[in-house]
N, C-alpha and C. Protein backbone atom coordinates (compact mmCIF):
# COMPACT_ATOMS: atom_id res chain seq x y z
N UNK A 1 -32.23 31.05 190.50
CA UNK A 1 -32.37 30.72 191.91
C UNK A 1 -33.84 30.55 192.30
N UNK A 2 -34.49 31.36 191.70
CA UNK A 2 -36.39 31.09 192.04
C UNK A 2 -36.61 29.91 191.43
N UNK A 3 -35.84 29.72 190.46
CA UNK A 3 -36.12 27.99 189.74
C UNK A 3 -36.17 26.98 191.11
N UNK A 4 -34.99 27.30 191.25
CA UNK A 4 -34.65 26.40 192.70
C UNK A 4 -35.09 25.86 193.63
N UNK A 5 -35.74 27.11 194.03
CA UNK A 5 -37.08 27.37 195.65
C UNK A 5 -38.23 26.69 194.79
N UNK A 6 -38.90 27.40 193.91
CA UNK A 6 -40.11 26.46 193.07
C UNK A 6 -39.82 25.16 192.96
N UNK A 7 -38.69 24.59 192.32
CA UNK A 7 -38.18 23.43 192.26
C UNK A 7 -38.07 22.35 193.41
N UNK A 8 -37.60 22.96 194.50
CA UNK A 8 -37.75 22.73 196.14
C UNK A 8 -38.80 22.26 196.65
N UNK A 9 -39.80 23.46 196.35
CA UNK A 9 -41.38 23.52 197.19
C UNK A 9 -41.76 21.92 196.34
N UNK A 10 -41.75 22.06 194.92
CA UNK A 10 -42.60 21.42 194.54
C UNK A 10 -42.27 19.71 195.15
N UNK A 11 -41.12 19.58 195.01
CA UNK A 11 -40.17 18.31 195.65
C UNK A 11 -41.30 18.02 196.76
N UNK A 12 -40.86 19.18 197.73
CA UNK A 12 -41.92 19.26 199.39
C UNK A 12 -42.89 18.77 199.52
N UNK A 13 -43.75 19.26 198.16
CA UNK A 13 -44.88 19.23 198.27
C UNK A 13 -45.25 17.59 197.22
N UNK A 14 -44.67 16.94 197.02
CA UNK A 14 -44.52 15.78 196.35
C UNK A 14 -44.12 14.87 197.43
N UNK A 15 -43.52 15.14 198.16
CA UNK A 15 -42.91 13.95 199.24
C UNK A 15 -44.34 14.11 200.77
N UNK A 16 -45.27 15.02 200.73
CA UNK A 16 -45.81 15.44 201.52
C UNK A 16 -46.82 14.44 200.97
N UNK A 17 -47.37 14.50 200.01
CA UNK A 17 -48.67 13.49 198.98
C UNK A 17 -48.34 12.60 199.01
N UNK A 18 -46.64 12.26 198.64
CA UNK A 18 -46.74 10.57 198.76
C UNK A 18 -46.39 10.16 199.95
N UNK A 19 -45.91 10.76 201.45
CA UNK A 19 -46.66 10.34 202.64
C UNK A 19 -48.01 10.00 202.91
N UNK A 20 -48.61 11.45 202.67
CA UNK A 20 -50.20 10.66 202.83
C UNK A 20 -50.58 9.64 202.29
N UNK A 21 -50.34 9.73 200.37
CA UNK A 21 -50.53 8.64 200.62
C UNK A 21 -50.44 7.53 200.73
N UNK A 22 -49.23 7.13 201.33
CA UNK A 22 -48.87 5.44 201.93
C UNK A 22 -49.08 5.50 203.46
N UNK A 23 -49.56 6.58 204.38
CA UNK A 23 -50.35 6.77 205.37
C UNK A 23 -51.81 6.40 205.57
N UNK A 24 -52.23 6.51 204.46
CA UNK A 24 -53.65 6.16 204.17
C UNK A 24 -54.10 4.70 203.33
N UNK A 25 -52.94 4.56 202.61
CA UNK A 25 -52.69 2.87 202.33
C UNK A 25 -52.72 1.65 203.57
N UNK A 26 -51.99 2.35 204.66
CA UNK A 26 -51.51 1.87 205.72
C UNK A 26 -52.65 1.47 206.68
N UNK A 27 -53.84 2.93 206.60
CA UNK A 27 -54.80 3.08 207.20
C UNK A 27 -55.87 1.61 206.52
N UNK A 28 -55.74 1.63 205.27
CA UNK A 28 -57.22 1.06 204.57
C UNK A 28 -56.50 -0.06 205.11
N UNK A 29 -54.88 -0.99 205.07
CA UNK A 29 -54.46 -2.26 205.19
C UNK A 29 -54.91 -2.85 206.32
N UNK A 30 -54.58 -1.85 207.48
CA UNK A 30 -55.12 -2.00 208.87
C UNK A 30 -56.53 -2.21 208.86
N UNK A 31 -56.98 -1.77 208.28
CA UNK A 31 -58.74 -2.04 208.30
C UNK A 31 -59.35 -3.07 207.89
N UNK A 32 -58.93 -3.34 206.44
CA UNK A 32 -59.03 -4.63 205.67
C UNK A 32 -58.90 -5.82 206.62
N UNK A 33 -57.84 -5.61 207.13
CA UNK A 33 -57.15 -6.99 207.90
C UNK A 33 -57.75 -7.36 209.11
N UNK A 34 -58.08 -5.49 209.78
CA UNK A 34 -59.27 -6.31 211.13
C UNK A 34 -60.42 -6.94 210.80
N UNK A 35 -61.22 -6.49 209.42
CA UNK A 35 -62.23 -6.96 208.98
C UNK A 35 -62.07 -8.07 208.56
N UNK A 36 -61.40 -8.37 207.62
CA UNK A 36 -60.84 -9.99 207.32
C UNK A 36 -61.04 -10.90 208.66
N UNK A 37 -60.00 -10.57 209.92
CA UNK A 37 -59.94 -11.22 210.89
C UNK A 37 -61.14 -11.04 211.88
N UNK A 38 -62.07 -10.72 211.66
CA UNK A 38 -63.59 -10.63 212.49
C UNK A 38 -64.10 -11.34 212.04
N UNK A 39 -64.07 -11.42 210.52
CA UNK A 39 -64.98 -12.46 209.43
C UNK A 39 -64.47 -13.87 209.72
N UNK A 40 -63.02 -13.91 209.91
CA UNK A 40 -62.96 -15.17 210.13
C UNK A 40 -62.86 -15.98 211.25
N UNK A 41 -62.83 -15.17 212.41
CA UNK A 41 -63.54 -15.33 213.54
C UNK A 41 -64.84 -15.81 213.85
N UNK A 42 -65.66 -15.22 213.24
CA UNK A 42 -67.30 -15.08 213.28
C UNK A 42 -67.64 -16.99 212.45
N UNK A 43 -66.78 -16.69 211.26
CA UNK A 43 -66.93 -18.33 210.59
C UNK A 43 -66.25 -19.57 211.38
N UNK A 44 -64.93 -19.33 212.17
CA UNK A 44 -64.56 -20.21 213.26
C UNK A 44 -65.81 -20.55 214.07
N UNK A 45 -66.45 -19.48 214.93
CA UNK A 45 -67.08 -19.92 216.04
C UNK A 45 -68.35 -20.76 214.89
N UNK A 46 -69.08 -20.02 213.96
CA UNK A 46 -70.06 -20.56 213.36
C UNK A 46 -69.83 -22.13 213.04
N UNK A 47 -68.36 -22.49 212.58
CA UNK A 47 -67.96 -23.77 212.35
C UNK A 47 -67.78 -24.34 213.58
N UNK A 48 -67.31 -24.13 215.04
CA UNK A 48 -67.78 -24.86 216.25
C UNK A 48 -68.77 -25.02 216.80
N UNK A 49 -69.59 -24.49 216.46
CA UNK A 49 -71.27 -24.35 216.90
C UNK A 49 -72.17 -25.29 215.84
N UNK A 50 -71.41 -25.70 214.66
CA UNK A 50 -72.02 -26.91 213.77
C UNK A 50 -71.49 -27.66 214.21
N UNK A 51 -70.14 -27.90 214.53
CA UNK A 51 -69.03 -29.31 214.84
C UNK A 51 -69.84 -29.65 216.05
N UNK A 52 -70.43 -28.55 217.29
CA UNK A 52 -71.25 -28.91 218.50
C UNK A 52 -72.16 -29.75 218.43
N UNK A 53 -72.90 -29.19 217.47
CA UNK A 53 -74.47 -29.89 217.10
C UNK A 53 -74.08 -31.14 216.48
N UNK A 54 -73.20 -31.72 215.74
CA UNK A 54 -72.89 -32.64 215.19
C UNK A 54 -72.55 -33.85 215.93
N UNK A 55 -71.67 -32.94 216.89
CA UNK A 55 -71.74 -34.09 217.87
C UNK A 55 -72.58 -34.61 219.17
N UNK A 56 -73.16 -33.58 219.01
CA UNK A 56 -74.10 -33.74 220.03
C UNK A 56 -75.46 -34.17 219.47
N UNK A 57 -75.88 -34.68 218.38
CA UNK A 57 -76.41 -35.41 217.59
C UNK A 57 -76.45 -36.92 217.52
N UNK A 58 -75.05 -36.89 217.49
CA UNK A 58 -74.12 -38.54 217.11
C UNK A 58 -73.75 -39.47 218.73
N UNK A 59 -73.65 -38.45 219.02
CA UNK A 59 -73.12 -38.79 220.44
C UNK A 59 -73.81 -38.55 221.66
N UNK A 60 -74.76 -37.79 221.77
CA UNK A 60 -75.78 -37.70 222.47
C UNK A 60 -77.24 -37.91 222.33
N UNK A 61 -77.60 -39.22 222.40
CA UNK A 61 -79.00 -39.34 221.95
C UNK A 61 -79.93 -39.00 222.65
């Protein structure tokens, strides 16, 4: 029966770690992805601010 409870805890304590960590997987994904999407934000506007000048080059003498 102490097999059992040891056997138990350890289960517990195995399902407790692999919460964290796919909690903390979850955490880095979320992060990755805002960073990703800032970066490619930042290169959007950088690419309208050349497409600006470009045309305002060509088209505005």
């Amino acid at each position: 029966r102490n097999g059992q409870s040891q056997g138990s805890q350890q289960l517990l304590q195995a399902e407790k770690q692999a919460a964290e960590k796919v909690a903390d997987a979850r955490k880095k994904k979320a992060h990755h992805l805002k960073q990703a999407t800032e970066e490619a934000q930042m290169e959007a506007e950088r690419e309208q601010g050349f497409q600006s000048k470009q045309w305002a080059r060509f088209y505005d003498p």
